[in-house]
Protein backbone atom coordinates (compact mmCIF):
# COMPACT_ATOMS: atom_id res chain seq x y z
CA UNK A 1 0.00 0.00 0.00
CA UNK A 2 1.25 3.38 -0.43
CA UNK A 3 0.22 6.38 1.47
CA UNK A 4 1.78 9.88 0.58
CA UNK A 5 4.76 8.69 -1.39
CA UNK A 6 5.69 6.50 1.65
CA UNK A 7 5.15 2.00 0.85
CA UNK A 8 3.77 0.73 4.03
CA UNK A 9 4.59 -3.12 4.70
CA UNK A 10 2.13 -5.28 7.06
CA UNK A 11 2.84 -3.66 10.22
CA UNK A 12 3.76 -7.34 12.15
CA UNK A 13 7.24 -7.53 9.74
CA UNK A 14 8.57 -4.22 11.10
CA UNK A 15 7.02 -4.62 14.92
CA UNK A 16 9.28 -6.48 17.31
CA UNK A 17 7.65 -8.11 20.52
CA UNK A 18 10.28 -6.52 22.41
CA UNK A 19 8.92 -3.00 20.68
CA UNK A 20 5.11 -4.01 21.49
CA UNK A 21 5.84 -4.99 24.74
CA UNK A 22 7.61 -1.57 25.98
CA UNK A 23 5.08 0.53 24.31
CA UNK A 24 2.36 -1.56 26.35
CA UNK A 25 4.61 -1.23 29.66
CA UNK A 26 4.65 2.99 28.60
CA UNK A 27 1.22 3.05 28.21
CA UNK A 28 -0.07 1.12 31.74
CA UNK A 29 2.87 3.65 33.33
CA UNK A 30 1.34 6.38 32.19
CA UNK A 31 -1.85 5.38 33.66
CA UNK A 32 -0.56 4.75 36.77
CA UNK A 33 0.94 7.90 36.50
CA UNK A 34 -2.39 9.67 35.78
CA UNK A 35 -3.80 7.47 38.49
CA UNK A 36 -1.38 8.86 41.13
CA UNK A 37 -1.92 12.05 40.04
CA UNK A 38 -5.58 12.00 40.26
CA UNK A 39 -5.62 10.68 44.10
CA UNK A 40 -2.75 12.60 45.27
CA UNK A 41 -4.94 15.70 44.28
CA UNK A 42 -8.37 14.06 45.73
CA UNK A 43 -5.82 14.06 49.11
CA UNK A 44 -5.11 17.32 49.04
CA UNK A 45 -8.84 18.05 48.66
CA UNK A 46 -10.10 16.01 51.14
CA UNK A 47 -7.13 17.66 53.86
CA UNK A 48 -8.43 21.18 52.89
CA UNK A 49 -12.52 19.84 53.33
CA UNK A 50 -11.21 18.91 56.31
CA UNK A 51 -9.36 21.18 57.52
CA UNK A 52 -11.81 23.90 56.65
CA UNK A 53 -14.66 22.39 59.07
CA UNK A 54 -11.64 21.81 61.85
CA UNK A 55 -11.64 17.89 61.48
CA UNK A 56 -8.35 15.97 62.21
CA UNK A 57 -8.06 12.95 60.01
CA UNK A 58 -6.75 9.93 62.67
CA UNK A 59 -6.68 7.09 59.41
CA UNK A 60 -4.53 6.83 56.66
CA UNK A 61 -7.79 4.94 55.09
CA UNK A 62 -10.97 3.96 54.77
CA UNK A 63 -13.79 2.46 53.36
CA UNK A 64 -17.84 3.62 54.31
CA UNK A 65 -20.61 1.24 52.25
CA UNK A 66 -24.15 1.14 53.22
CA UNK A 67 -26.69 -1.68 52.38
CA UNK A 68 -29.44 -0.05 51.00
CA UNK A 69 -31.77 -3.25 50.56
CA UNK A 70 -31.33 -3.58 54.44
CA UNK A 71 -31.41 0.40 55.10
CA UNK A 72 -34.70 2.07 57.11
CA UNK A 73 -32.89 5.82 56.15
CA UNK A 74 -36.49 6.95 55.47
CA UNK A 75 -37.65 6.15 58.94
CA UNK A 76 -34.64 7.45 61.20
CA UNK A 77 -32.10 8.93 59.54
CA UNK A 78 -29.65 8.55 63.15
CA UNK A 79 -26.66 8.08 61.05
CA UNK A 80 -27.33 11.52 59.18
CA UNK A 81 -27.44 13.30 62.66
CA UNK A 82 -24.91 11.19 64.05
CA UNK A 83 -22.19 12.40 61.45
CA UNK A 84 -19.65 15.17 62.66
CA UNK A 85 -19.07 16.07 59.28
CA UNK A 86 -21.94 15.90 57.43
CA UNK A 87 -20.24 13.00 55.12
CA UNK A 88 -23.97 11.35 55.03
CA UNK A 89 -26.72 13.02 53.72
CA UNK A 90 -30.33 12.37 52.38
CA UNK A 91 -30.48 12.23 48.62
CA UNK A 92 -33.44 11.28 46.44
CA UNK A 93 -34.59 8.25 48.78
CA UNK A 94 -31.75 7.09 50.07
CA UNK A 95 -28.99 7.91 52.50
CA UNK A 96 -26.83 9.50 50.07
CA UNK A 97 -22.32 9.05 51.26
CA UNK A 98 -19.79 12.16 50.49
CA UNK A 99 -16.87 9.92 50.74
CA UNK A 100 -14.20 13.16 50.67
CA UNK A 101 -15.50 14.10 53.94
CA UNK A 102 -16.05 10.36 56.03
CA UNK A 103 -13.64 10.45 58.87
CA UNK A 104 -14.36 6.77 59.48
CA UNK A 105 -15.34 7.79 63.13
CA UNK A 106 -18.16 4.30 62.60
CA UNK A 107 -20.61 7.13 65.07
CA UNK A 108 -22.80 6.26 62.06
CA UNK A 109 -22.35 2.50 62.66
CA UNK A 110 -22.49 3.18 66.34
CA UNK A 111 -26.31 4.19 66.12
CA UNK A 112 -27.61 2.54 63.25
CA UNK A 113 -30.58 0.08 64.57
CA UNK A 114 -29.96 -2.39 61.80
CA UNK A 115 -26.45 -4.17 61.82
CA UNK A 116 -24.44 -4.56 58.73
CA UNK A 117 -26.69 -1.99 57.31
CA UNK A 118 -23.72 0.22 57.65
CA UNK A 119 -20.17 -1.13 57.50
CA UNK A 120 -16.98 0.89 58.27
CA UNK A 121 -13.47 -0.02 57.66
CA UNK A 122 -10.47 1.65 58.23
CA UNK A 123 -6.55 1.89 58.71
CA UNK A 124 -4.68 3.18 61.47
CA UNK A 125 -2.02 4.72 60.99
CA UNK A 126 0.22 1.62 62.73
CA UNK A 127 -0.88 -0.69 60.10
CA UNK A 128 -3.76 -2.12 61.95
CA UNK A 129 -7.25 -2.66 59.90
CA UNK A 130 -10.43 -2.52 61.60
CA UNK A 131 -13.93 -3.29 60.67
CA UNK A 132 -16.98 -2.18 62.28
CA UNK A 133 -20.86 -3.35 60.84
CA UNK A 134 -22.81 -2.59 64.24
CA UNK A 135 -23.06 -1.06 67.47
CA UNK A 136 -21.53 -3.99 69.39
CA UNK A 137 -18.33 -3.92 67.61
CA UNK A 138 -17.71 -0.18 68.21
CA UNK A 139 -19.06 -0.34 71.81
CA UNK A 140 -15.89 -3.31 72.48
CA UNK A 141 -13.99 -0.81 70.61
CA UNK A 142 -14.70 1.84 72.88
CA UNK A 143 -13.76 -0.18 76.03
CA UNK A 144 -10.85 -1.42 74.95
CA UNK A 145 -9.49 1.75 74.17
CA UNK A 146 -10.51 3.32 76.92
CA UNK A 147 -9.04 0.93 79.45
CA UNK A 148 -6.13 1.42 77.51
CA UNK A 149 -5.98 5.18 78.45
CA UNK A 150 -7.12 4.22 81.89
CA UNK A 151 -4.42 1.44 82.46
CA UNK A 152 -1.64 4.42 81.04
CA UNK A 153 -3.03 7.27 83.07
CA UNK A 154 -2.54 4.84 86.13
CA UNK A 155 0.49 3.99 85.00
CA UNK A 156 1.95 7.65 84.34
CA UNK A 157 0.24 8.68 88.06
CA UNK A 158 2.16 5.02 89.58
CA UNK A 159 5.44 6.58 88.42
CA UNK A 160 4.97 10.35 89.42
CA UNK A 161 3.81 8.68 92.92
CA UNK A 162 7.36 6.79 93.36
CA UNK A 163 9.14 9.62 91.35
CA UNK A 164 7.50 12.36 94.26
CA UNK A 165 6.56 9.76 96.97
């Protein structure tokens, strides 16, 4: 065939797989690229949201999904008024999630009547992952880390006791 003065062959004579498979290795790099780009910047959107209302974010991630087969939103809405930062909202129906502006507090798990209707997970900032899908889970959550704080604070007072005593 020839195209402006220029004979083209059957591209597969003049395409090596070592030429194929760079350009396809280029091509998923620059969409990782983009990728990284793109959720870098939703970061830096989601610290300024956050920062503007005076939240402090205490995960490195998250993850907020409701069941809506399971979900009585239209009778009680509790998780709406439970949220600090107004992450769930009603929309058309349903209990609607702004996902740029869930803490992953689980205060929405923590008074939903219906469990699993609402299921929070989320990573500390040690590594740890944590799930939550009703009240029980964040209520053993809540003791535990308060007799955590409780067994330190007695700690800290043992030691300023001997240290003063």
């Amino acid at each position: 065939m020839r195209v402006r003065g220029i004979t083209i062959y059957e591209a597969q004579v003049f395409l090596c797989p070592r030429t194929v498979k760079m350009a396809k290795k280029q091509r998923s790099d620059i969409f990782h690229l983009l990728i990284g780009a793109s959720q870098k910047r939703d970061k830096k959107e989601r610290t300024r949201l956050l920062q503007s209302i005076g939240v402090e974010e205490k995960f490195v991630e998250g993850n907020l999904r409701i069941d809506w087969k399971i979900c009585r939103g239209v009778d009680c809405r509790l998780c709406i008024d439970a949220c600090p930062t107004h992450a769930l909202y009603w929309r058309e129906g349903e209990v609607g999630i702004a996902k740029e502006l869930c803490i992953f507090c689980v205060g929405c798990v923590g008074v939903c009547l219906i469990d699993d209707c609402i299921q929070v997970s989320r990573k500390r900032p040690d590594g740890k992952i944590e799930k939550f899908g009703n009240a029980g889970e964040v209520l053993t959550l809540l003791r535990n880390v308060n007799s955590k704080k409780a067994v330190e604070r007695a700690k800290s007072r043992a030691q300023a006791i001997a240290y003063f005593g």
